[in-house]
C-alpha atoms as a PDB file:
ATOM      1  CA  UNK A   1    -120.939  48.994  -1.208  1.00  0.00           C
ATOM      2  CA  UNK A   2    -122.003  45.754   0.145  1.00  0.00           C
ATOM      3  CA  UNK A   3    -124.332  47.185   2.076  1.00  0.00           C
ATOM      4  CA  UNK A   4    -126.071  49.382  -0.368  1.00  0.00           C
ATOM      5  CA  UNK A   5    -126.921  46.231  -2.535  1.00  0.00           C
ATOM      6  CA  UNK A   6    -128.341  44.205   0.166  1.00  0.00           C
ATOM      7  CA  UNK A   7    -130.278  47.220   1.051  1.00  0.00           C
ATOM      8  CA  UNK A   8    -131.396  47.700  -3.012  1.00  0.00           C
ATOM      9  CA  UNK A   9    -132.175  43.767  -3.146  1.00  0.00           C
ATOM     10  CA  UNK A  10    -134.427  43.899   0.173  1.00  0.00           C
ATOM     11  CA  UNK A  11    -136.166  47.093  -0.929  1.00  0.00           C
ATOM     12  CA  UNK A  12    -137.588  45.294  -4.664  1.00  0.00           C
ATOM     13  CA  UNK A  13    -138.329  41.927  -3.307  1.00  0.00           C
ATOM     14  CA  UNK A  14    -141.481  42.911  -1.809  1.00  0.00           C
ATOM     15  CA  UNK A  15    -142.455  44.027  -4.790  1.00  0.00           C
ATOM     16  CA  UNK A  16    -141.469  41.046  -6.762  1.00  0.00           C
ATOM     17  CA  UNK A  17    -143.904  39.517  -3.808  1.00  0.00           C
ATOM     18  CA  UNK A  18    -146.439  41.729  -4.897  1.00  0.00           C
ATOM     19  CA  UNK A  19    -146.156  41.000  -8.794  1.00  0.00           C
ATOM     20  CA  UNK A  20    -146.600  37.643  -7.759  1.00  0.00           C
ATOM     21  CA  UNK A  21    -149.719  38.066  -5.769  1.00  0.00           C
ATOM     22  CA  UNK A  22    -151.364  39.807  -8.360  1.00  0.00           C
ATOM     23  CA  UNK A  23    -150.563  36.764 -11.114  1.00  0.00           C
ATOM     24  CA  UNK A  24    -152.268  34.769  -8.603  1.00  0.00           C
ATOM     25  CA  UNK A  25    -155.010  36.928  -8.565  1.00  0.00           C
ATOM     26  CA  UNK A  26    -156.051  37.489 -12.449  1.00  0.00           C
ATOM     27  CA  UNK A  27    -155.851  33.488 -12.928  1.00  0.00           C
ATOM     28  CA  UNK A  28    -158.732  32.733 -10.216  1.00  0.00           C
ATOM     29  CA  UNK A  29    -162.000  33.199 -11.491  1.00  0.00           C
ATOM     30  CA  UNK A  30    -163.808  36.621 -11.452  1.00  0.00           C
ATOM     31  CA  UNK A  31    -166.709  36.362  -8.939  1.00  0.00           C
ATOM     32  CA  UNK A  32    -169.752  38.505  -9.874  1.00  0.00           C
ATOM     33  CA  UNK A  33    -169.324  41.110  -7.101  1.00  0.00           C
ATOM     34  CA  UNK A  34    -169.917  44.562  -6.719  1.00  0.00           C
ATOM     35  CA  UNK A  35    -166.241  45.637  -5.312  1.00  0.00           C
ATOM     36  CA  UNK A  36    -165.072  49.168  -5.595  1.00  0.00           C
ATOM     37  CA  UNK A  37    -161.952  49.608  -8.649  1.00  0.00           C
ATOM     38  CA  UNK A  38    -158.453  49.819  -7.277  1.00  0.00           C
ATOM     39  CA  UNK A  39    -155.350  50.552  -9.325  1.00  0.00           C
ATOM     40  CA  UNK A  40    -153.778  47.241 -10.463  1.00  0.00           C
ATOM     41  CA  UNK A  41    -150.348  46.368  -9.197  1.00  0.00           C
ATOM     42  CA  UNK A  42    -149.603  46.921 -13.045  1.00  0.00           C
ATOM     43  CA  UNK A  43    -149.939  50.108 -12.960  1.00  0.00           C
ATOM     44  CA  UNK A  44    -147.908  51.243  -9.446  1.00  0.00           C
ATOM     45  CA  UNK A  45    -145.040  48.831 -10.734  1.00  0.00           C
ATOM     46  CA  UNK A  46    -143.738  50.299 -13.844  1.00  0.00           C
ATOM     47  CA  UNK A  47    -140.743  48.997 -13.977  1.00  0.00           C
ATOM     48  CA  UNK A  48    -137.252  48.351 -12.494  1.00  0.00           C
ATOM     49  CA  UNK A  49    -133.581  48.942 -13.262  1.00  0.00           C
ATOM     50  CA  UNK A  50    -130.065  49.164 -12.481  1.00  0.00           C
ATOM     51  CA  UNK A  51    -126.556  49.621 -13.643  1.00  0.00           C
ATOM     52  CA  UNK A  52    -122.810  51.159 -13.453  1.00  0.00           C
ATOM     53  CA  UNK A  53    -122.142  54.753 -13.561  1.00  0.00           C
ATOM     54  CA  UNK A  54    -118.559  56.627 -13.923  1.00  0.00           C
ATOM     55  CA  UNK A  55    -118.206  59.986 -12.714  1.00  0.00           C
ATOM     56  CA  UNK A  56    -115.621  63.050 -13.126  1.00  0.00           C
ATOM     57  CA  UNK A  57    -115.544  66.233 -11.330  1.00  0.00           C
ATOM     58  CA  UNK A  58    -114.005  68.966  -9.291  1.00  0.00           C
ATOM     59  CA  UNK A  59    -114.132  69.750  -5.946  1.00  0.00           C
ATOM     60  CA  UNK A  60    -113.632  72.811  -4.376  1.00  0.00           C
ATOM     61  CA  UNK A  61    -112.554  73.943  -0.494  1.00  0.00           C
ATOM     62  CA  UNK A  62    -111.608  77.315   1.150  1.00  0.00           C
ATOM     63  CA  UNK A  63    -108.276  76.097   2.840  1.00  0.00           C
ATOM     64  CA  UNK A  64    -105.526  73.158   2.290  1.00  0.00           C
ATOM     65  CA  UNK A  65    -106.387  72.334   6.232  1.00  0.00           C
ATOM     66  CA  UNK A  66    -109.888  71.823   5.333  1.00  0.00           C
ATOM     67  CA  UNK A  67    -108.941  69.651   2.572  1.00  0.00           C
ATOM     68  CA  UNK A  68    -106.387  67.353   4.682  1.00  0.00           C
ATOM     69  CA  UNK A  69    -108.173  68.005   8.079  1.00  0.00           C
ATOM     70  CA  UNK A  70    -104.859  67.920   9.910  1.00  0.00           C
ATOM     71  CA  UNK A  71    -103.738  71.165  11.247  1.00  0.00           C
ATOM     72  CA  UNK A  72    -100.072  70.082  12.209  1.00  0.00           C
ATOM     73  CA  UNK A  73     -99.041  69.692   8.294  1.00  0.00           C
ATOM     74  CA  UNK A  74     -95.896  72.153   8.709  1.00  0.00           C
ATOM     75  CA  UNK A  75     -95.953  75.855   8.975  1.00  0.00           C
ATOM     76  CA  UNK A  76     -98.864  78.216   7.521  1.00  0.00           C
ATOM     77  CA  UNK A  77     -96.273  79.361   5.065  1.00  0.00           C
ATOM     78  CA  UNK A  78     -95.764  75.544   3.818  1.00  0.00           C
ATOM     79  CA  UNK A  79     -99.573  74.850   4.174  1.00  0.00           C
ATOM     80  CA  UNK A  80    -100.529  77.370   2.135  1.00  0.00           C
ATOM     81  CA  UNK A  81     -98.576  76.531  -0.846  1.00  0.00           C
ATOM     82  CA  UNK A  82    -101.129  72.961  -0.661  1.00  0.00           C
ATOM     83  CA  UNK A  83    -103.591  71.949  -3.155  1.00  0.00           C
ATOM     84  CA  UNK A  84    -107.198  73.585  -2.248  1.00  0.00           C
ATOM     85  CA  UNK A  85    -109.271  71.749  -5.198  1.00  0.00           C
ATOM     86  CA  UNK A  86    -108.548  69.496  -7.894  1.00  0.00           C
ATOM     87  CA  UNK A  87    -110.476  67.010 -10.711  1.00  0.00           C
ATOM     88  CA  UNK A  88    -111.688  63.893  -9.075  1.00  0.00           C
ATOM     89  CA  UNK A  89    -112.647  60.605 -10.765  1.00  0.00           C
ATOM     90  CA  UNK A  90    -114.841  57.697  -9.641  1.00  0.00           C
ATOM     91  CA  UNK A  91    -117.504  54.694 -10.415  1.00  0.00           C
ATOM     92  CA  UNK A  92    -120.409  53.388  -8.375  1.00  0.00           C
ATOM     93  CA  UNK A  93    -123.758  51.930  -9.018  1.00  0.00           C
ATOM     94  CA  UNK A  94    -127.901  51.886  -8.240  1.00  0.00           C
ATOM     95  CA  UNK A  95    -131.092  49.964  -8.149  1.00  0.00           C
ATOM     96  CA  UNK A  96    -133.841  51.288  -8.380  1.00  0.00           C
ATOM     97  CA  UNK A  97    -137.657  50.255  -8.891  1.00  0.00           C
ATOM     98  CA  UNK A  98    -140.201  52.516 -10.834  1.00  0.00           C
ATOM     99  CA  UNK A  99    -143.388  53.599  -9.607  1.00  0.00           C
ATOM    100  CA  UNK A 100    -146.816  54.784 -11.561  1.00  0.00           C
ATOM    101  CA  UNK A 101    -144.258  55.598 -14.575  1.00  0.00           C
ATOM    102  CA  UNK A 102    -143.096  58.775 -12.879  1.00  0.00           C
ATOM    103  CA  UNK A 103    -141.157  57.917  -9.765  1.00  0.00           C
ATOM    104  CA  UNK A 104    -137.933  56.052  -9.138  1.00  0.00           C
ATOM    105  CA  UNK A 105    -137.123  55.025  -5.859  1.00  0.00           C
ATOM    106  CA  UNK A 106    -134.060  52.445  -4.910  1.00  0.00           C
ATOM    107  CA  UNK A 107    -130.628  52.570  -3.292  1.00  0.00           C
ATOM    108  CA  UNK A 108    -126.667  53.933  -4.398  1.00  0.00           C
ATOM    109  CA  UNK A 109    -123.030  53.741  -3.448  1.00  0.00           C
ATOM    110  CA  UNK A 110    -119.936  55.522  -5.085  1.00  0.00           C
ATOM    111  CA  UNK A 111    -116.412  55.889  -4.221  1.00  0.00           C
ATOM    112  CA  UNK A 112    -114.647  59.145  -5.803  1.00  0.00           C
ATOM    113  CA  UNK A 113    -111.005  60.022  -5.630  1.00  0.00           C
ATOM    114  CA  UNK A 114    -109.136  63.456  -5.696  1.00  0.00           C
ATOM    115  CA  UNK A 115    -105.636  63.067  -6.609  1.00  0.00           C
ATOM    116  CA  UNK A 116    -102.957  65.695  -5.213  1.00  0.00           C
ATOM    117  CA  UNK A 117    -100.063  66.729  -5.334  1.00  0.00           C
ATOM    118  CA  UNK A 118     -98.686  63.756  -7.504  1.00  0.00           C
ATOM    119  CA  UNK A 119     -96.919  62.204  -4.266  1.00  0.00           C
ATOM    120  CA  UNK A 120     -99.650  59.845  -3.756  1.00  0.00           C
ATOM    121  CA  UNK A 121    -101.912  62.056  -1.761  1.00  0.00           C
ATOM    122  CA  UNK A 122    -105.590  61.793  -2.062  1.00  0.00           C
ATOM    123  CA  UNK A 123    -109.156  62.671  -0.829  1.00  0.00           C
ATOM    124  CA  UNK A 124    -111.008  59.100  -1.116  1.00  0.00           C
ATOM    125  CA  UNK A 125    -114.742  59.634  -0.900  1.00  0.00           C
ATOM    126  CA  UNK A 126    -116.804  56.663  -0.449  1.00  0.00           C
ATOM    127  CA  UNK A 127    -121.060  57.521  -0.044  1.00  0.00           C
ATOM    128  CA  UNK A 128    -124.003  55.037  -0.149  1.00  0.00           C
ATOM    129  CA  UNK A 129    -128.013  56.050   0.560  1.00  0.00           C
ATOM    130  CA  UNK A 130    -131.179  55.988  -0.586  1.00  0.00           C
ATOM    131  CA  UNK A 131    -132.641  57.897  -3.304  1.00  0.00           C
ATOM    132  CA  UNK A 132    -135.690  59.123  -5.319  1.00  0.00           C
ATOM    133  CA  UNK A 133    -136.693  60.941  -8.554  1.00  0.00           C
ATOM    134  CA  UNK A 134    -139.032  62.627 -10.163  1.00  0.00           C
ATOM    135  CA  UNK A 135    -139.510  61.954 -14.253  1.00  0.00           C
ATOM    136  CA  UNK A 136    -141.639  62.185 -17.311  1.00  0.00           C
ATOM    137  CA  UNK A 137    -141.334  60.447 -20.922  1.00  0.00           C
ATOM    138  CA  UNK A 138    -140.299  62.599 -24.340  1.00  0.00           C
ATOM    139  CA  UNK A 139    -140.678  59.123 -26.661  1.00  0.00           C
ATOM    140  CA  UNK A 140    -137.054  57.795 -25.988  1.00  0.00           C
ATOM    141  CA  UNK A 141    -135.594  60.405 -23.015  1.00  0.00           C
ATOM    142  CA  UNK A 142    -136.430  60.565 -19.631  1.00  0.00           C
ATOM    143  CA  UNK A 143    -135.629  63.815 -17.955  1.00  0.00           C
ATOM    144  CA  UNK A 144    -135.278  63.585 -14.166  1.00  0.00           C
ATOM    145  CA  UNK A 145    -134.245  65.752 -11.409  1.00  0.00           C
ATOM    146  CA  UNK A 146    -134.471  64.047  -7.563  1.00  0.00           C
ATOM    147  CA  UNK A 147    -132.468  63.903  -4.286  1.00  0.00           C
ATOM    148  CA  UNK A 148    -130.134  61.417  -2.672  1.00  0.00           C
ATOM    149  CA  UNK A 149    -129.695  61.020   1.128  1.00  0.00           C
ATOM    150  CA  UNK A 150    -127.338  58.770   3.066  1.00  0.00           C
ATOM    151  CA  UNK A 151    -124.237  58.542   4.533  1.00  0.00           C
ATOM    152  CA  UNK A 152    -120.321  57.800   3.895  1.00  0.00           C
ATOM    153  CA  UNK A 153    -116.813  58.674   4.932  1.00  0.00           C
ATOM    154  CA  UNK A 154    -113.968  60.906   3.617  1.00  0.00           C
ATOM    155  CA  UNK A 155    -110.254  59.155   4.033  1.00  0.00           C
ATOM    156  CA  UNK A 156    -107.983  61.885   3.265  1.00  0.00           C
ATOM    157  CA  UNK A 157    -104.039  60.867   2.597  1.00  0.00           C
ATOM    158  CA  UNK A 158    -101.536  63.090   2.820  1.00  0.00           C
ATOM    159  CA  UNK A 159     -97.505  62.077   1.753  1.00  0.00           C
ATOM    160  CA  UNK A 160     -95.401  65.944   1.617  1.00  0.00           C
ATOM    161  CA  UNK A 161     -93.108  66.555  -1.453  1.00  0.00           C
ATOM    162  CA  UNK A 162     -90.096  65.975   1.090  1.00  0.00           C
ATOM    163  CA  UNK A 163     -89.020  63.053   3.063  1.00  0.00           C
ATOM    164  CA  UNK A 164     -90.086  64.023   6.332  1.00  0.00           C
ATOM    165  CA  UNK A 165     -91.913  67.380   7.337  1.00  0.00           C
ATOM    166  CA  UNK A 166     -91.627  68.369  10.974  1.00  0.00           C
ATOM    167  CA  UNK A 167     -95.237  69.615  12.365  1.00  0.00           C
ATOM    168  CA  UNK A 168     -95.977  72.709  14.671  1.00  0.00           C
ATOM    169  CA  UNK A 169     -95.615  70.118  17.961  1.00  0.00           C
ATOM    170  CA  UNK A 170     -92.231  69.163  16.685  1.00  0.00           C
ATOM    171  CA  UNK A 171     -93.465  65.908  15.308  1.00  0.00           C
ATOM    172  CA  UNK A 172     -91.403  64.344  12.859  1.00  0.00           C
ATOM    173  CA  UNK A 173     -93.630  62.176  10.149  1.00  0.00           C
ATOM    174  CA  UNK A 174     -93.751  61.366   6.649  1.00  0.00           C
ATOM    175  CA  UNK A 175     -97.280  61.103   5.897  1.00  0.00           C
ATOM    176  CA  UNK A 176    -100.558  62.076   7.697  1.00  0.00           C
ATOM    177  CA  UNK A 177    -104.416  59.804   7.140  1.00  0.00           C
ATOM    178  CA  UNK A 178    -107.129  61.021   8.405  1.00  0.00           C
ATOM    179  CA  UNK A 179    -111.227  59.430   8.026  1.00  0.00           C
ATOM    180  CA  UNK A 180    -113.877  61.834   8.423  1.00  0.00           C
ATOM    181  CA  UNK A 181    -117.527  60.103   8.531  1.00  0.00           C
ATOM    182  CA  UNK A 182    -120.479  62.271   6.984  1.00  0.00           C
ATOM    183  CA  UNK A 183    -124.252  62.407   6.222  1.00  0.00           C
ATOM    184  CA  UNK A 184    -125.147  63.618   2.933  1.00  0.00           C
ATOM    185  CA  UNK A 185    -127.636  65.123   0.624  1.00  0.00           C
ATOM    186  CA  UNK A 186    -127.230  64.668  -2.599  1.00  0.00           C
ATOM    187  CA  UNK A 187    -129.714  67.102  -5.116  1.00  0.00           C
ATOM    188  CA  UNK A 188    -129.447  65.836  -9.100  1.00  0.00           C
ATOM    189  CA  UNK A 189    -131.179  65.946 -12.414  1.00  0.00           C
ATOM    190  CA  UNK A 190    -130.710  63.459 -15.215  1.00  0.00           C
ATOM    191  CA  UNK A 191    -131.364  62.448 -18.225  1.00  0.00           C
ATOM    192  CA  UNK A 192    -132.071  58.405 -19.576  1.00  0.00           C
ATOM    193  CA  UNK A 193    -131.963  58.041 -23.397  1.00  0.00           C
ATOM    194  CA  UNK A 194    -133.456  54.461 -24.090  1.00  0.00           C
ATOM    195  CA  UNK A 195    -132.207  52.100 -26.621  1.00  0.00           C
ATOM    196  CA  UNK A 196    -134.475  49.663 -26.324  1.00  0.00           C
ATOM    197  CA  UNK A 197    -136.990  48.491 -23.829  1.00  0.00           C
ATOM    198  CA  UNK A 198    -133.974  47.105 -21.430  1.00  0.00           C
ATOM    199  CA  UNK A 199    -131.048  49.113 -21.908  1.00  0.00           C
ATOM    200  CA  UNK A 200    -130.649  53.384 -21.491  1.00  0.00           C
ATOM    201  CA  UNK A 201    -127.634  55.605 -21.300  1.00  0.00           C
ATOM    202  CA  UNK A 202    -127.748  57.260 -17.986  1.00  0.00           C
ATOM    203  CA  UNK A 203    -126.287  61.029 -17.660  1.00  0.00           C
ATOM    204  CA  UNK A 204    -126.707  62.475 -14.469  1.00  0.00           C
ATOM    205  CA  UNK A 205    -125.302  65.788 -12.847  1.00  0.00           C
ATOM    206  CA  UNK A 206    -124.866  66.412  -8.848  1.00  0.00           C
ATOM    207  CA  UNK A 207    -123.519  68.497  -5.881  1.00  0.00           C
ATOM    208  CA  UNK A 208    -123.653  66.367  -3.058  1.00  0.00           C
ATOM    209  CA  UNK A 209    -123.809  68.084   0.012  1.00  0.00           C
ATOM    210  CA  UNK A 210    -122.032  65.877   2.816  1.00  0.00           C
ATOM    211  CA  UNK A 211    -121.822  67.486   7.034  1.00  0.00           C
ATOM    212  CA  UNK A 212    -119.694  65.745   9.137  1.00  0.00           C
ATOM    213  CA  UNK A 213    -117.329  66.180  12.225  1.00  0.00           C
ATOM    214  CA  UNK A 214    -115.572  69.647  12.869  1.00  0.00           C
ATOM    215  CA  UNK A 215    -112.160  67.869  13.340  1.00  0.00           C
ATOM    216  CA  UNK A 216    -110.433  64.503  12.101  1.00  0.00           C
ATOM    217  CA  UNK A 217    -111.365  63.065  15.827  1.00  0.00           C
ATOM    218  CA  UNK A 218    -112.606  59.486  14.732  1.00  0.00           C
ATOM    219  CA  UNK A 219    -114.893  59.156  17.794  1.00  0.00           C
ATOM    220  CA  UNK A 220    -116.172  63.099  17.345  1.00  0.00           C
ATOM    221  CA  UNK A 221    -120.068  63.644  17.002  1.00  0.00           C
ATOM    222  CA  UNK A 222    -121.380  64.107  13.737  1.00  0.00           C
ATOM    223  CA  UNK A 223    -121.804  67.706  13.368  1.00  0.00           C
ATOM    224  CA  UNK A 224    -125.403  68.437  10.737  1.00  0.00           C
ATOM    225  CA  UNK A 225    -123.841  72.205  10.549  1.00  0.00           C
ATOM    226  CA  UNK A 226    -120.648  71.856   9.880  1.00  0.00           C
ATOM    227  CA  UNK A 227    -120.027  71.615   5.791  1.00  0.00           C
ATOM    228  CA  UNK A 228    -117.114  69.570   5.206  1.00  0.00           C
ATOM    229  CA  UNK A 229    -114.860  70.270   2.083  1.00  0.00           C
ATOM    230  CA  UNK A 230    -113.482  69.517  -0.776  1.00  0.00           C
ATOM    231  CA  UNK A 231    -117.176  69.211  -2.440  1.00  0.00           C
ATOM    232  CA  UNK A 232    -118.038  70.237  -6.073  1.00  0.00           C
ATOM    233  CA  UNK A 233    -120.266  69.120  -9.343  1.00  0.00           C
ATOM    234  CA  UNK A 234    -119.704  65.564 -10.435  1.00  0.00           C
ATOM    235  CA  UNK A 235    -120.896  64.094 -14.232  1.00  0.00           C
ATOM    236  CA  UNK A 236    -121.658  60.679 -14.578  1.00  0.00           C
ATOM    237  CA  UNK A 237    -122.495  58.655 -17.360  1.00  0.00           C
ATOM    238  CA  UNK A 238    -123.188  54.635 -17.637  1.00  0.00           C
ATOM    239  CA  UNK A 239    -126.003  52.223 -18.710  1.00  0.00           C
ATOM    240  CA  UNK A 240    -128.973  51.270 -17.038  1.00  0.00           C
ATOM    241  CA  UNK A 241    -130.753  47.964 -17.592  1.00  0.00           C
ATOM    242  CA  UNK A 242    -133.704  46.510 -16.569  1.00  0.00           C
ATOM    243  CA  UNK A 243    -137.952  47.045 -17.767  1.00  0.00           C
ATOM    244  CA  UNK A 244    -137.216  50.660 -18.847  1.00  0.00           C
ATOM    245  CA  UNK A 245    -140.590  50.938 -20.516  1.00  0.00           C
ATOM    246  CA  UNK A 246    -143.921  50.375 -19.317  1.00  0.00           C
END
């Protein structure tokens, strides 16, 4: 999360430098030259914003093995009888910068968790990344629909129903973590309803997309074709603030 603000804050300073330049540049005095028109700054810089969203969803997988990533949970009668998908809850934020009223471009980071089983297991997803939009302006709303592109890690807990479960190796154990790292993309539309010129209500629908390793191997490669699971729809909803109008 950290990191996905210091990347945000580095990304709009230059163009704080740049709003700067160009207040330097309207209080000198015109000189009466012929110089060919370029867009003022004013009008690439639009705006800027950024805020808390929460999120709910559910996430969906094929297999409880895919889901835990451990294949030495007990025996296939026992894993099958595990949770495949489940509702997931979560919160994260962006910052983003606006660009000739139409674009946003800027930085995110969420965490989402997927209770199970109601022993304390979990699928923790945490994701950060860059992203950019595509809107337009109906008065007060801003339709949107852009992509999201980064990376993050899935930390998957698993605690069994009984004290102790006894795996297919003859391993006796009481719980089972596993961290799966991932690249992501992350396809959305949206919708800001403005309630003044610094505040909007954000609502946002996504199905991010993450690809990571085939196993739970922490040092394993990072695998672009291999789809990793549980993944679903999230909904988010939160306030933006910032210049929100041009």
């Amino acid at each position: 999360m950290r990191k996905t603000i210091l990347i945000g804050l580095l990304a709009l300073l230059p163009l704080g430098l740049t709003a700067q330049e160009q207040e330097v540049a309207d209080a000198a005095p015109a000189k009466e030259t012929k110089t060919k028109k370029s867009r003022p700054a004013s009008e690439i810089f639009t705006g800027f914003s950024g805020g808390m969203l929460l999120h709910a969803g559910y996430l969906f997988s094929d297999s409880p093995d895919k889901v835990f990533s451990n294949t030495g949970l007990g025996s296939p009668d026992y894993i099958k009888a595990l949770p495949k998908d489940g509702a997931c809850f979560g919160l994260g934020g962006a910052l983003r910068c606006h660009l000739i009223n139409h674009i946003h471009l800027g930085a995110e980071g969420y965490v989402s968790t997927m209770p199970l089983m109601k022993t304390g297991s979990n699928v923790r997803t945490g994701w950060g990344g860059a992203l950019c939009d595509f809107y337009t302006n109906w008065g007060k709303v801003r339709p949107l629909i852009g992509l999201g592109v980064g990376g993050g890690a899935m930390r998957r807990l698993y605690v069994p129903d009984s004290p102790a479960v006894t795996s297919a190796d003859s391993t006796h154990y009481n719980a089972s973590y596993t961290k799966t790292p991932f690249f992501y993309l992350d396809p959305y539309i949206g919708m800001e309803i403005g309630l003044n010129g610094h505040m909007a209500i954000m609502i946002r629908f996504d199905y991010m997309l993450p690809f990571g390793t085939t196993n739970s191997n922490l040092t394993g490669k990072v695998n672009w074709g291999n789809f990793m699971t549980p993944s679903g729809p999230r909904l988010y909803l939160g306030i933006m603030f910032g210049k929100l109008q041009k």
